[in-house]
C-alpha atoms as a PDB file:
ATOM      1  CA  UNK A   1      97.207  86.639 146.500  1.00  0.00           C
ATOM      2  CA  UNK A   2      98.856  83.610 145.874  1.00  0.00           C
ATOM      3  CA  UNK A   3      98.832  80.049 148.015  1.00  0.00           C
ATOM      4  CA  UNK A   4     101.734  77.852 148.714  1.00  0.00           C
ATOM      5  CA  UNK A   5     103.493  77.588 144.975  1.00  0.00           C
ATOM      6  CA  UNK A   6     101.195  75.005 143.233  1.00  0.00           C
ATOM      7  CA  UNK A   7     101.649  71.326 143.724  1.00  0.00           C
ATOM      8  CA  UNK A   8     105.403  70.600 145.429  1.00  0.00           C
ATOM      9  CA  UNK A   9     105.314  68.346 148.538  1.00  0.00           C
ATOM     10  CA  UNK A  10     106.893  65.839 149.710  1.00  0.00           C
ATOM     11  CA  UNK A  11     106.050  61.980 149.463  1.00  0.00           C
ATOM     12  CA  UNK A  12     105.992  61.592 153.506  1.00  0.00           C
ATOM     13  CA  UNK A  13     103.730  64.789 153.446  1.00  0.00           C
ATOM     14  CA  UNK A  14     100.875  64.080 151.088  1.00  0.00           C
ATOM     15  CA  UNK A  15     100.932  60.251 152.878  1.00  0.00           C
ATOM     16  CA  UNK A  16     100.761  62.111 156.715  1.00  0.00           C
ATOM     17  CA  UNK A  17      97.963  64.371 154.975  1.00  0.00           C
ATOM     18  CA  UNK A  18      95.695  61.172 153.175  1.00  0.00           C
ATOM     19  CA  UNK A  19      96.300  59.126 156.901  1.00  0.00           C
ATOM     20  CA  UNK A  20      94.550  62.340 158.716  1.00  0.00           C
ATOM     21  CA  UNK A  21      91.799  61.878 156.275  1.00  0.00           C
ATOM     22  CA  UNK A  22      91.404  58.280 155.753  1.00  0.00           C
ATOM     23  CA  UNK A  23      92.657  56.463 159.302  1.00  0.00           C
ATOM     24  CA  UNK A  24      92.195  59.241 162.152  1.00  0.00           C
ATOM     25  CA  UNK A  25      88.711  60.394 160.280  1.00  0.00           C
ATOM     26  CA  UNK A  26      89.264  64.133 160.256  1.00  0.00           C
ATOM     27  CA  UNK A  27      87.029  65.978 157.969  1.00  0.00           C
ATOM     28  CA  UNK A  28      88.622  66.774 154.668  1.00  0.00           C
ATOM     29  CA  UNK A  29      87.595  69.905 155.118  1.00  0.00           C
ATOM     30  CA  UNK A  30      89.155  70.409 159.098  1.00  0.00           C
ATOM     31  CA  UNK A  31      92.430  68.026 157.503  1.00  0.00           C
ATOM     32  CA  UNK A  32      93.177  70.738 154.874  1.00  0.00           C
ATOM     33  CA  UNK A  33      93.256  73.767 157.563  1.00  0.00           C
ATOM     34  CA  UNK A  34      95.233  72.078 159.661  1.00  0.00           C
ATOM     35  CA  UNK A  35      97.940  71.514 157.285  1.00  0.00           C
ATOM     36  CA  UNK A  36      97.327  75.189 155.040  1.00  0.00           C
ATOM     37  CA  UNK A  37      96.659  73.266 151.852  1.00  0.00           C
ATOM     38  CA  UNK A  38      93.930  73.744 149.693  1.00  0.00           C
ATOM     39  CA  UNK A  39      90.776  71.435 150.258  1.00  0.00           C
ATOM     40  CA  UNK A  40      91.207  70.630 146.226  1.00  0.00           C
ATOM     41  CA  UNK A  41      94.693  69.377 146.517  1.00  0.00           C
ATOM     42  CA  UNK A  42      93.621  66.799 149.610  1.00  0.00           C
ATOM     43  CA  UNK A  43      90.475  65.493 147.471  1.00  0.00           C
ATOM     44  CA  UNK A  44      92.923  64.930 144.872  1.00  0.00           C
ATOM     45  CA  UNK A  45      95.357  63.023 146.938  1.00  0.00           C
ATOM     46  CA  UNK A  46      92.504  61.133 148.000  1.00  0.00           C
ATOM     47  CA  UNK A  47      91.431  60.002 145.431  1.00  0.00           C
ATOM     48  CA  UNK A  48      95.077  59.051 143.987  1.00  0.00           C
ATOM     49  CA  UNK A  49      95.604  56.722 147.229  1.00  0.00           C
ATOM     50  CA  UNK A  50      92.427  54.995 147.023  1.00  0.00           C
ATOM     51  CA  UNK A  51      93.593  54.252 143.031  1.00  0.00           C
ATOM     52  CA  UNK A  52      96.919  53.272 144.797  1.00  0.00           C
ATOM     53  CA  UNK A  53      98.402  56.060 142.633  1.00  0.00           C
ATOM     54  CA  UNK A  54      99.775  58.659 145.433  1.00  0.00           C
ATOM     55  CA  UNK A  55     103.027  57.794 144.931  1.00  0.00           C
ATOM     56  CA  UNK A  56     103.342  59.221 141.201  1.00  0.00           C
ATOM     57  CA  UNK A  57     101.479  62.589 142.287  1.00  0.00           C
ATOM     58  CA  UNK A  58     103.718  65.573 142.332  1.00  0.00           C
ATOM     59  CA  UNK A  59     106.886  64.012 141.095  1.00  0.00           C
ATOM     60  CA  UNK A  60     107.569  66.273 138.076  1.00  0.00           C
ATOM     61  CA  UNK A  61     107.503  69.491 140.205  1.00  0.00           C
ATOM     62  CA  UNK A  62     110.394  70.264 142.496  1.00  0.00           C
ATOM     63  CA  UNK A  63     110.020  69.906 146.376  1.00  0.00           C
ATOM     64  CA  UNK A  64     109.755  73.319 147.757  1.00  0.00           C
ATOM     65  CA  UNK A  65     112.468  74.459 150.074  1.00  0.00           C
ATOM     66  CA  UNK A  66     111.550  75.394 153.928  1.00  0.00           C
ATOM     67  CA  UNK A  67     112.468  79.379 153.308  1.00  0.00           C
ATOM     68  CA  UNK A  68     109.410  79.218 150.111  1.00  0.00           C
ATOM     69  CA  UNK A  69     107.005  77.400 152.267  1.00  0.00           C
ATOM     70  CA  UNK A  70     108.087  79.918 155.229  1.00  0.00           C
ATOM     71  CA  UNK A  71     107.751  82.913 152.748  1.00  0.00           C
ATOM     72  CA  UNK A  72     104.167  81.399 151.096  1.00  0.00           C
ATOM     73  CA  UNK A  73     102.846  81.253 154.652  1.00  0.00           C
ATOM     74  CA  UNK A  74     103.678  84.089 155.980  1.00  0.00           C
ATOM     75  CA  UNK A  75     102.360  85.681 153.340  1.00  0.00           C
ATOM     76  CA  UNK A  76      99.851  84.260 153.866  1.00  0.00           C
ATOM     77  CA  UNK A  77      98.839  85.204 157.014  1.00  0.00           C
ATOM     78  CA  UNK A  78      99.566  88.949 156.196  1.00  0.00           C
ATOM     79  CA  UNK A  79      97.185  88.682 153.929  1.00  0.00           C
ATOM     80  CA  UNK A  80      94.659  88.090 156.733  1.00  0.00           C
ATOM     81  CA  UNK A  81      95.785  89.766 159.595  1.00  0.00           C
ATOM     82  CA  UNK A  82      95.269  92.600 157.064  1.00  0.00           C
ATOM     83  CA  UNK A  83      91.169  91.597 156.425  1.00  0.00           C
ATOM     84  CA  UNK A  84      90.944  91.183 159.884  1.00  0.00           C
ATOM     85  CA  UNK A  85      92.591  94.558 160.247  1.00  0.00           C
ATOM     86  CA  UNK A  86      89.992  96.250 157.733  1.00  0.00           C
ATOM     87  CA  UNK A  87      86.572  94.331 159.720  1.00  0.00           C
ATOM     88  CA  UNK A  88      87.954  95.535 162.885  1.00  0.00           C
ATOM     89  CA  UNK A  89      87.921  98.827 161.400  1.00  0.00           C
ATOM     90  CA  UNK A  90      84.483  98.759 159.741  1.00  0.00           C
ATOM     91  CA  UNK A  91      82.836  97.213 162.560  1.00  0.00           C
ATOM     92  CA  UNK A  92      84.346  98.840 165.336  1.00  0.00           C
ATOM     93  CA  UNK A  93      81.079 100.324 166.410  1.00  0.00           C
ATOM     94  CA  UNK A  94      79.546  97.332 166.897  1.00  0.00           C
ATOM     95  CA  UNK A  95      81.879  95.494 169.238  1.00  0.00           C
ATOM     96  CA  UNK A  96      80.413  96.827 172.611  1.00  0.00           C
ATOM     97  CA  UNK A  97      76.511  96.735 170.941  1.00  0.00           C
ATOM     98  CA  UNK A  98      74.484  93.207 171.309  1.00  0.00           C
ATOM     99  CA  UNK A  99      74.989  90.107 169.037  1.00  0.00           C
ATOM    100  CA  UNK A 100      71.676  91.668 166.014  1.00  0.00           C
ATOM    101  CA  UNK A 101      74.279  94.434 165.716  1.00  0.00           C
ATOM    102  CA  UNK A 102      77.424  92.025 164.652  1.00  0.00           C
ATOM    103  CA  UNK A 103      75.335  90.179 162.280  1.00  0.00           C
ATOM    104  CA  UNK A 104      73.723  93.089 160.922  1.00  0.00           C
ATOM    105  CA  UNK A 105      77.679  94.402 160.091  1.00  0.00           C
ATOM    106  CA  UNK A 106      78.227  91.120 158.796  1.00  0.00           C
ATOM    107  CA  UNK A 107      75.366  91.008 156.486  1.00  0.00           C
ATOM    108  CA  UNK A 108      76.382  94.812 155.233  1.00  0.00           C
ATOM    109  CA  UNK A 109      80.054  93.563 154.820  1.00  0.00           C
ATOM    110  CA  UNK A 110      79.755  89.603 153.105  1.00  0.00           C
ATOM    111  CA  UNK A 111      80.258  90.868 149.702  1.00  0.00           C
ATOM    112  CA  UNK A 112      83.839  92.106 150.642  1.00  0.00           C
ATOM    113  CA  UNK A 113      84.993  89.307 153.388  1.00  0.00           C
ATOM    114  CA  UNK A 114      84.112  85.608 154.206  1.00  0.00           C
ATOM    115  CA  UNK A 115      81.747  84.451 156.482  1.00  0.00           C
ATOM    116  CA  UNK A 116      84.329  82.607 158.006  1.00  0.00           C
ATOM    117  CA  UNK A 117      86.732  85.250 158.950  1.00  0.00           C
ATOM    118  CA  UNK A 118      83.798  87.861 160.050  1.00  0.00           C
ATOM    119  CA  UNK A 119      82.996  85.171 161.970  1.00  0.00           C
ATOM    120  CA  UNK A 120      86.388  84.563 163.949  1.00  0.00           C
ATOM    121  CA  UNK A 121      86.749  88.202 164.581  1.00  0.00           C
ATOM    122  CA  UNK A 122      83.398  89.400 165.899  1.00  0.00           C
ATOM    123  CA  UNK A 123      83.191  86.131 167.989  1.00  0.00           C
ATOM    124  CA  UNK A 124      79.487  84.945 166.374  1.00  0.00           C
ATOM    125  CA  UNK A 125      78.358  81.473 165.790  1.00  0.00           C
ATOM    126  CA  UNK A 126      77.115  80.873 161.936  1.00  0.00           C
ATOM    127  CA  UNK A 127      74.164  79.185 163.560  1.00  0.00           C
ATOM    128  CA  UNK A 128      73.072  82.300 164.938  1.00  0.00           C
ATOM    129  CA  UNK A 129      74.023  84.791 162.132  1.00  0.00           C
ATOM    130  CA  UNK A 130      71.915  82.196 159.633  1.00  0.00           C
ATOM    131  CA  UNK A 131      68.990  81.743 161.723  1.00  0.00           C
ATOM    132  CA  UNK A 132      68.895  85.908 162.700  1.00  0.00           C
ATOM    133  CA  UNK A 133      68.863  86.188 158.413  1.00  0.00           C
ATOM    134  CA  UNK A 134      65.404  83.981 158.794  1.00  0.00           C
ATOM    135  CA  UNK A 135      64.366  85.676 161.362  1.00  0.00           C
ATOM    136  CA  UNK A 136      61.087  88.026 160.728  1.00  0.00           C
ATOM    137  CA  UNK A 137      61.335  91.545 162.186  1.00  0.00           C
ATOM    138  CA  UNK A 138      60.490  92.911 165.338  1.00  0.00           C
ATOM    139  CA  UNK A 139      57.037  94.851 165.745  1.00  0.00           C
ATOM    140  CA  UNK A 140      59.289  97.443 167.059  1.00  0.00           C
ATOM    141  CA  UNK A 141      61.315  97.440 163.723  1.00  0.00           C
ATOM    142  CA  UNK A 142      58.301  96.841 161.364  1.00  0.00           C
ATOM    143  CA  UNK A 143      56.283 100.031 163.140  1.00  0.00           C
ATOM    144  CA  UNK A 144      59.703 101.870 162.641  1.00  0.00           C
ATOM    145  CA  UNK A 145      59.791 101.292 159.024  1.00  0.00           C
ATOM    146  CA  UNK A 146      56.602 102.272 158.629  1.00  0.00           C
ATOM    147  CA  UNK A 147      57.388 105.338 160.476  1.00  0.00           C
ATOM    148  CA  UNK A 148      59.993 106.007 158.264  1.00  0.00           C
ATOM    149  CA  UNK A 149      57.814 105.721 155.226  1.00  0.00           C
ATOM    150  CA  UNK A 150      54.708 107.850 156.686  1.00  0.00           C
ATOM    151  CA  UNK A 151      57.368 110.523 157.942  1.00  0.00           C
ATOM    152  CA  UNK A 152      59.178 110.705 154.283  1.00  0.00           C
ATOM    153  CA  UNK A 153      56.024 111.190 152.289  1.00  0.00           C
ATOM    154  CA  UNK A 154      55.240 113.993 155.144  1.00  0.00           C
ATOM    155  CA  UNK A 155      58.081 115.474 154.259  1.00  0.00           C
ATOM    156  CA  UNK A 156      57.447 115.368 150.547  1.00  0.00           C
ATOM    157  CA  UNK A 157      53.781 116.882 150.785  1.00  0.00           C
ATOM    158  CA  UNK A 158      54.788 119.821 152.973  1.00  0.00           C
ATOM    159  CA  UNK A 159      57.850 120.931 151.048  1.00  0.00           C
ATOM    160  CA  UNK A 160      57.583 124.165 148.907  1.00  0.00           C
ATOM    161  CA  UNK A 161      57.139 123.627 144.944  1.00  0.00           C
ATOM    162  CA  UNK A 162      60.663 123.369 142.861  1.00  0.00           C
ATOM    163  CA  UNK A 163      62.965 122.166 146.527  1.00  0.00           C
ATOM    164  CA  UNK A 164      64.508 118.848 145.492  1.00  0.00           C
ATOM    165  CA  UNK A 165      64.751 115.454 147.692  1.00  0.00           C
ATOM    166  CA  UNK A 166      67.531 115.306 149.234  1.00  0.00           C
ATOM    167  CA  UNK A 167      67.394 111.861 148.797  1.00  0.00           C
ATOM    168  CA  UNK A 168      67.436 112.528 145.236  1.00  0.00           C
ATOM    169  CA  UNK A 169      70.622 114.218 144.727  1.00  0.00           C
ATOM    170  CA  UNK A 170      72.784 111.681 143.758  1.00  0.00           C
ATOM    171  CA  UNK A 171      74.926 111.787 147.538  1.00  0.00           C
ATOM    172  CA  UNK A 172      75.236 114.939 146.718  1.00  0.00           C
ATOM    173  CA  UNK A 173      75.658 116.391 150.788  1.00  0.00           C
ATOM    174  CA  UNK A 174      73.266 119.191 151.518  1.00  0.00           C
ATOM    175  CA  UNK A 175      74.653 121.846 154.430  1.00  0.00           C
ATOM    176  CA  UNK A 176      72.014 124.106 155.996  1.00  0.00           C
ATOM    177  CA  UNK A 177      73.322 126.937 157.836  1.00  0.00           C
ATOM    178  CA  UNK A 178      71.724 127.864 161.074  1.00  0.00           C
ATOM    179  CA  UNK A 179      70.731 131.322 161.411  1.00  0.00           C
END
């Protein structure tokens, strides 16, 4: 997915974006949000006005028109209204269950989605997602692992000669008939 087309903004716009950064002291970061651009392109501008070159930046690209800045946004925002779509989806389950249960989907899903976005849509603090990583587990949980363990090598001693693991078949999906 593509950003705004690269690099075509007006003069007025990349001052109004430096004077968030450098007079009303908004975080670079918080500054680029606000205004859709990429936190790159702000540092950039940046530095260009504190080398009194911000003028010159940008001048050998055309401006963008309103309809491609309309199109690049909206696009945009499909883009995540779509990811939120999908973590909605995945994590459905966990949206009436406590707070361990949310961070416990987020962990299982942070390869695929930001941090920031899981965030937004299963209303957690990134405080409380990083310090439940840290935190040890439960005796409750540690006995039930251990449980787990005892229960699987059980399982292994008592079973006939020649019956595989079912763990062991690849996600292969055993049915067992009742009779």
């Amino acid at each position: 997915m593509k950003g705004l087309p690269q690099g075509r903004y007006t003069k007025e716009f990349r001052e109004e974006a430096v004077k968030m950064v450098t007079e009303e002291s908004i975080s670079l970061p918080e500054a680029a949000r606000r205004l859709s651009l990429p936190p790159s392109t702000l540092v950039i501008w940046v530095k260009a006005y504190k080398a009194g070159r911000l003028g010159e930046a940008g001048k050998t690209r055309r401006p963008l028109t309103e309809i491609e800045m309309e199109l690049a946004r909206t696009k945009k925002e499909l883009v995540e209204v779509k990811m939120e779509r999908d973590i909605f989806k995945k994590s459905s389950r966990v949206l009436c269950e406590g707070v361990a249960a949310r961070y416990a989907t987020m962990k299982e899903l942070r390869l695929h989605y930001s941090l920031l976005l899981m965030r937004r849509v299963l209303s957690v603090s990134a405080s409380g997602y990083y310090a439940w990583l840290d935190r040890p587990l439960s005796k409750w949980a540690r006995e039930e692992a251990r449980l787990e363990i005892e229960i699987k090598a059980a399982h292994r001693l008592q079973r006939p000669a020649g019956e595989d693991d079912p763990e062991e078949q690849d996600g292969q999906e055993i049915v067992r008939s009742i009779a």
